[in-house]
N, C-alpha and C. Protein backbone atom coordinates (compact mmCIF):
# COMPACT_ATOMS: atom_id res chain seq x y z
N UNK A 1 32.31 11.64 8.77
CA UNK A 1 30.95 11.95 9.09
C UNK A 1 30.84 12.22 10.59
N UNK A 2 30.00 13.06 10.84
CA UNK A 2 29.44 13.72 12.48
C UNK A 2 28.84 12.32 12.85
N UNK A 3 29.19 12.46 14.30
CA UNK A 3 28.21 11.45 14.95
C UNK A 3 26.95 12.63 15.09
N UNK A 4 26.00 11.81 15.34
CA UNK A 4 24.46 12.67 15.75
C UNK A 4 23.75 11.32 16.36
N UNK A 5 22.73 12.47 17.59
CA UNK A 5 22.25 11.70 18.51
C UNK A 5 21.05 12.11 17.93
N UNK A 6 19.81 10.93 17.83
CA UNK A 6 18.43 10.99 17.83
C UNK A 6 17.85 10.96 19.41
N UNK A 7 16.94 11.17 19.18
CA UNK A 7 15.24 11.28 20.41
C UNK A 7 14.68 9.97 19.89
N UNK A 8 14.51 9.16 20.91
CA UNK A 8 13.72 8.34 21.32
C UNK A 8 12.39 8.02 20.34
N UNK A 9 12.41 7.18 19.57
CA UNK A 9 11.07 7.06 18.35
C UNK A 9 10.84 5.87 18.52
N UNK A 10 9.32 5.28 18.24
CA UNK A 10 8.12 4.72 18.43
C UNK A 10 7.48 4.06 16.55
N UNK A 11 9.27 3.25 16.62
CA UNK A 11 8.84 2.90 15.06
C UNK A 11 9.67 1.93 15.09
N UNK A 12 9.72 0.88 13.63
CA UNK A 12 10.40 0.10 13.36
C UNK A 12 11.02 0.06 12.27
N UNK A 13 12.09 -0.02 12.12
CA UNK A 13 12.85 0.47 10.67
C UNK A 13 14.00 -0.59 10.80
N UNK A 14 14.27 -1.01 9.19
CA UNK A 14 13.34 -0.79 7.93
C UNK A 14 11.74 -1.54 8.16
N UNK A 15 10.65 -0.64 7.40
CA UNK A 15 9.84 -1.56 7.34
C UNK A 15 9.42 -2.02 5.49
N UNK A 16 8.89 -3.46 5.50
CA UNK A 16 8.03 -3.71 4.53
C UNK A 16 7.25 -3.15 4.09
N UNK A 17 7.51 -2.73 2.99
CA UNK A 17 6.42 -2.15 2.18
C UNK A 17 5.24 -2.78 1.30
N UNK A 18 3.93 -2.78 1.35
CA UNK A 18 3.15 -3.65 0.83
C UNK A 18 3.15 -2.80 -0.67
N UNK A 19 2.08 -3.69 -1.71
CA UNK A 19 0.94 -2.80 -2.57
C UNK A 19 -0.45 -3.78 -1.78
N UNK A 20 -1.16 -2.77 -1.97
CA UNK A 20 -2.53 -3.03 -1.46
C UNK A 20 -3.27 -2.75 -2.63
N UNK A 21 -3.94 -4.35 -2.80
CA UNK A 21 -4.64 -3.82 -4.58
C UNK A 21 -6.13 -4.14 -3.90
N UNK A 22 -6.84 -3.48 -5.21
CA UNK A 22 -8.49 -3.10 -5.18
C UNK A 22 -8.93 -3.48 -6.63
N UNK A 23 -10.02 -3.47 -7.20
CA UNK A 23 -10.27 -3.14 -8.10
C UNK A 23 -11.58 -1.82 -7.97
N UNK A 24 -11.80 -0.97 -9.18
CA UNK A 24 -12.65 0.19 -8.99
C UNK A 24 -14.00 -0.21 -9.59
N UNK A 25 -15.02 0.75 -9.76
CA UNK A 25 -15.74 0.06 -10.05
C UNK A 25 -15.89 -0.41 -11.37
N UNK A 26 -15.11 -0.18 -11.89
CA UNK A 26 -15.52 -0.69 -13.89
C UNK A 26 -14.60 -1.78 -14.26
N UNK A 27 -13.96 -2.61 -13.23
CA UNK A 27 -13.57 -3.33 -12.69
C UNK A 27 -11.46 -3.47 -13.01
N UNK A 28 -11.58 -2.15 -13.27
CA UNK A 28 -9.45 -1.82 -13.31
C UNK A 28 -9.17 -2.11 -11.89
N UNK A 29 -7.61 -2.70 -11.91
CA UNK A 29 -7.19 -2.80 -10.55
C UNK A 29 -7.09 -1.72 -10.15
N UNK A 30 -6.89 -1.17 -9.00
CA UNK A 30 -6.02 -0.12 -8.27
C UNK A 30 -4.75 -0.90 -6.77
N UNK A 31 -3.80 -0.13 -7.05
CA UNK A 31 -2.65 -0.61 -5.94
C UNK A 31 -2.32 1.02 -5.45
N UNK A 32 -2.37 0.69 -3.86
CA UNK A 32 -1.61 1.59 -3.20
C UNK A 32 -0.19 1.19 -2.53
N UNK A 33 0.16 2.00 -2.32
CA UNK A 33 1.80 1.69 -1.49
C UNK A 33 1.74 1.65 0.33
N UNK A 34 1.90 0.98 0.76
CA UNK A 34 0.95 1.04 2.07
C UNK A 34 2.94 0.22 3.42
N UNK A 35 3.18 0.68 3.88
CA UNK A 35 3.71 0.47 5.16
C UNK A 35 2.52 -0.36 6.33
N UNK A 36 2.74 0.10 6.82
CA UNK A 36 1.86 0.25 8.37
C UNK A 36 0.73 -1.20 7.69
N UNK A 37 1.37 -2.69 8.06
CA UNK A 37 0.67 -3.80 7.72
C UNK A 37 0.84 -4.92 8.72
N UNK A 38 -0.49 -5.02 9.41
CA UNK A 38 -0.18 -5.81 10.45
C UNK A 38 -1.57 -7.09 10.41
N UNK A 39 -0.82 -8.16 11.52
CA UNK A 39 -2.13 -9.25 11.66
C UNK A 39 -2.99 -8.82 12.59
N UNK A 40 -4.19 -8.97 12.42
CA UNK A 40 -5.08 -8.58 13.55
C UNK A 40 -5.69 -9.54 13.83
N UNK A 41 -6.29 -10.98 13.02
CA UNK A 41 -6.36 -11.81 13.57
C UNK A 41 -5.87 -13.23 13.26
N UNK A 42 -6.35 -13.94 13.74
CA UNK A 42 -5.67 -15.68 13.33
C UNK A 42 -7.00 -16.28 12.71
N UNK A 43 -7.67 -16.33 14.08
CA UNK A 43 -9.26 -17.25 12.97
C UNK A 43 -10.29 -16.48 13.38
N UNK A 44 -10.93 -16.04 12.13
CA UNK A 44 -10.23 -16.25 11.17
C UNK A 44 -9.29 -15.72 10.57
N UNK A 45 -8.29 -15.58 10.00
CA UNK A 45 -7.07 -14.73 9.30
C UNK A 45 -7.30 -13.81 8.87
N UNK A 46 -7.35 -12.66 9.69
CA UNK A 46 -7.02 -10.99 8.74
C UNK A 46 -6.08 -10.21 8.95
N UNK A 47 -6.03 -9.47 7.96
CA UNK A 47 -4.89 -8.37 7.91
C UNK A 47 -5.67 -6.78 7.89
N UNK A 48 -5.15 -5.92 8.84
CA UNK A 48 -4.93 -4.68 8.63
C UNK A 48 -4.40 -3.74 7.72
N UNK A 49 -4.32 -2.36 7.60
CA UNK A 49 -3.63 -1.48 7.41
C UNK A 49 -3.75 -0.20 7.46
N UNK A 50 -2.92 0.85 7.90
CA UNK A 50 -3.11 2.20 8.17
C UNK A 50 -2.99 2.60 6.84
N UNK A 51 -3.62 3.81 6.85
CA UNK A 51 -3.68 4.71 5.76
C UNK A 51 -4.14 6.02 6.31
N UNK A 52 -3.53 7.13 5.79
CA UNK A 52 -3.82 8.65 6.46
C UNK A 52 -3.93 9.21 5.13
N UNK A 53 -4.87 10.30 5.10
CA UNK A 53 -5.35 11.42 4.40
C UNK A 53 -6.30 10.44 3.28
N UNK A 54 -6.48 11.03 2.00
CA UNK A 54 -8.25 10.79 1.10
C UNK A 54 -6.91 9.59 0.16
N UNK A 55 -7.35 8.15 -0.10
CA UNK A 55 -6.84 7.57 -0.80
C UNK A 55 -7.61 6.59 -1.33
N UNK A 56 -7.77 6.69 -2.98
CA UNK A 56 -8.88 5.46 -3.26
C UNK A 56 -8.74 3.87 -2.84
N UNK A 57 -7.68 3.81 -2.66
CA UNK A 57 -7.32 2.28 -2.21
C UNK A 57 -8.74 2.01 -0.48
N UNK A 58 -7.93 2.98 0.42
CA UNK A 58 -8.61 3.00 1.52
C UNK A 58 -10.35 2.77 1.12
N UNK A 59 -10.65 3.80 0.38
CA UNK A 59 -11.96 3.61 0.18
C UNK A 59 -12.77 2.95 -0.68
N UNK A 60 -12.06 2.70 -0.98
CA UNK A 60 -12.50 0.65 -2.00
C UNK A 60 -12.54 -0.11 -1.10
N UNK A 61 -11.92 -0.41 -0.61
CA UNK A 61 -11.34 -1.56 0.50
C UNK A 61 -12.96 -0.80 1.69
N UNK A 62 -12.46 -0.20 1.95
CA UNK A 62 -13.95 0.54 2.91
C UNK A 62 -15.14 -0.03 2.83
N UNK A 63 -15.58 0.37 1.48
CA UNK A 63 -16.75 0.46 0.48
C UNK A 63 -17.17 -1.56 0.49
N UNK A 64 -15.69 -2.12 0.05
CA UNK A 64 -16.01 -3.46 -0.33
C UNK A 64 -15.50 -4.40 0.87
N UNK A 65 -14.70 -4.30 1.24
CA UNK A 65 -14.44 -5.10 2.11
C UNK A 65 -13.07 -6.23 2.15
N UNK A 66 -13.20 -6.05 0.69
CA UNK A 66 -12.01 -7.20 0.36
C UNK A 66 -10.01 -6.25 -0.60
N UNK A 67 -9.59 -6.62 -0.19
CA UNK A 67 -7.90 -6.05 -0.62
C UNK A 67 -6.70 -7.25 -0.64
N UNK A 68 -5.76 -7.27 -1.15
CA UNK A 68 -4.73 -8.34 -1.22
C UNK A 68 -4.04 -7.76 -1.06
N UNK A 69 -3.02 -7.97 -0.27
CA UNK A 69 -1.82 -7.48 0.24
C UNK A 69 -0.11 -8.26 -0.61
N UNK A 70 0.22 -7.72 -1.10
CA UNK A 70 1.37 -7.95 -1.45
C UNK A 70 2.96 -7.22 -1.37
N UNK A 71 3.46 -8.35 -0.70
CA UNK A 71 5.13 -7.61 -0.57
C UNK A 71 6.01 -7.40 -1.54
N UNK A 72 6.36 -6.43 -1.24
CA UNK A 72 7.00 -5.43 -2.47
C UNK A 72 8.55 -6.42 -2.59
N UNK A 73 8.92 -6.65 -3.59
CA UNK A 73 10.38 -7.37 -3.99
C UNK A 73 11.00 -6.30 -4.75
N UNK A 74 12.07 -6.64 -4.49
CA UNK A 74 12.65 -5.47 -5.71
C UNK A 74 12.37 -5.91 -7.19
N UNK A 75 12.09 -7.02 -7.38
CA UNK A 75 11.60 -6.58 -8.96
C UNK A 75 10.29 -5.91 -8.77
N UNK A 76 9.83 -5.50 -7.61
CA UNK A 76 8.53 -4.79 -7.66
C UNK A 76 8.78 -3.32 -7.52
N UNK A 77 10.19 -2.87 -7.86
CA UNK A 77 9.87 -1.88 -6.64
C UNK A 77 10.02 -0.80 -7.67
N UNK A 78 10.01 -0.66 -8.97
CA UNK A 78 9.56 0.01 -9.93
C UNK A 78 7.45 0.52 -9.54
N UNK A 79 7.40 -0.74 -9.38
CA UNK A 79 5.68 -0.56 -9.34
C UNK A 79 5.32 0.31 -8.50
N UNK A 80 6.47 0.13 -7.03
CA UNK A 80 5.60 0.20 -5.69
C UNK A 80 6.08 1.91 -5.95
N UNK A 81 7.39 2.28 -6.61
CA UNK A 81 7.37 3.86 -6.42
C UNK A 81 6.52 4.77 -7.35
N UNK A 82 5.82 3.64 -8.40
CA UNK A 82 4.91 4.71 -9.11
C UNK A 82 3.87 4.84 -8.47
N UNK A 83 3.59 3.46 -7.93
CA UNK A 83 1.84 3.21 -7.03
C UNK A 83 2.30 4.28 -6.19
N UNK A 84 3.19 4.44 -5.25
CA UNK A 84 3.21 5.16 -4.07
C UNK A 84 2.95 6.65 -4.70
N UNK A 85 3.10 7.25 -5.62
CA UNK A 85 3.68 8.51 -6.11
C UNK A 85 2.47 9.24 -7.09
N UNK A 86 1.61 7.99 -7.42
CA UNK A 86 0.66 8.72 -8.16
C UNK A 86 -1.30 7.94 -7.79
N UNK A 87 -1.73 8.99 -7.77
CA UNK A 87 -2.96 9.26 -7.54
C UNK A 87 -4.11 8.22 -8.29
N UNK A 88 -4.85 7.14 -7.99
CA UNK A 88 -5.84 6.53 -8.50
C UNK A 88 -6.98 7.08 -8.88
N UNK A 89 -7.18 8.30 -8.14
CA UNK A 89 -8.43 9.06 -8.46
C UNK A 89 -8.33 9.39 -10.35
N UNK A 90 -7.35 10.26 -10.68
CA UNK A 90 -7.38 10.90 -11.60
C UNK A 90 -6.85 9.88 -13.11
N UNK A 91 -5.59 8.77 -12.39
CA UNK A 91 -5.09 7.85 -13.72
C UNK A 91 -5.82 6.30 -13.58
N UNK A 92 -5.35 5.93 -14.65
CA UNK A 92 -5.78 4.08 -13.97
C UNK A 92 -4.14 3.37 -14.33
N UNK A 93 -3.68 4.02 -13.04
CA UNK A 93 -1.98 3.11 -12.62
C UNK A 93 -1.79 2.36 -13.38
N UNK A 94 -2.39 1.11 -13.49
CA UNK A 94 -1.76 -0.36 -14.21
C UNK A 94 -1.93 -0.16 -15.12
N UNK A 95 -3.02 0.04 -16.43
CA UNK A 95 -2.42 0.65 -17.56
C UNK A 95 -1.24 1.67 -17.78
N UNK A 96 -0.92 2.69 -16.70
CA UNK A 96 0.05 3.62 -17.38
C UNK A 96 1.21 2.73 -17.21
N UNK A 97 1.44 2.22 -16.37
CA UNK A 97 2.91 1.62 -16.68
C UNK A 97 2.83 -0.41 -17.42
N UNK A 98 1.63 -0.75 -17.84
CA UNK A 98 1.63 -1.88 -18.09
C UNK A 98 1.95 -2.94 -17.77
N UNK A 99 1.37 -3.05 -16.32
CA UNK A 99 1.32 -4.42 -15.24
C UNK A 99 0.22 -4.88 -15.10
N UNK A 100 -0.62 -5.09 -16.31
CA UNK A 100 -1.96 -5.74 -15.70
C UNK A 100 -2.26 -6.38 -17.45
């Protein structure tokens, strides 16, 4: 294998991958696949998270205020590549693959 030189990046790798669950309004869960999870405070205790472009998770969480954060294990990580890969708007996730 080639050696190869990178440019200088403004990240941390590997990172943790969360699911960030919601429920919608008719009360189904929803989980997104979410990186970018940090503490913002101590007291009282909250957690952050980034999210970029239109995602129902974000806007549940928006809307309500409340989300659970959970770290992805590899027995999770079936979940976390469907959550990551498919759209809440249009399916209801946890029924299609039967985790709820």
């Amino acid at each position: 294998m080639q050696k190869r030189s990178l440019a200088p990046q403004r990240g941390f790798f590997p990172q943790p991958s969360y699911l960030i669950g919601t429920y919608k309004e008719d009360g189904s869960p929803n989980f997104a696949l979410i990186t970018w999870v940090t503490f913002c405070s101590v007291n009282p205790p909250m957690l952050m998270f980034a999210s970029r472009g239109k995602k129902l998770t974000r806007e549940l969480v928006e809307k309500n205020g409340i989300f659970s954060a959970n770290l992805v294990s590899t027995d999770m990580m079936y979940m976390a590549d469907y959550f990551g890969n498919t759209s809440g708007y249009k399916k209801n996730k946890c029924d299609e693959i039967g985790c709820m």
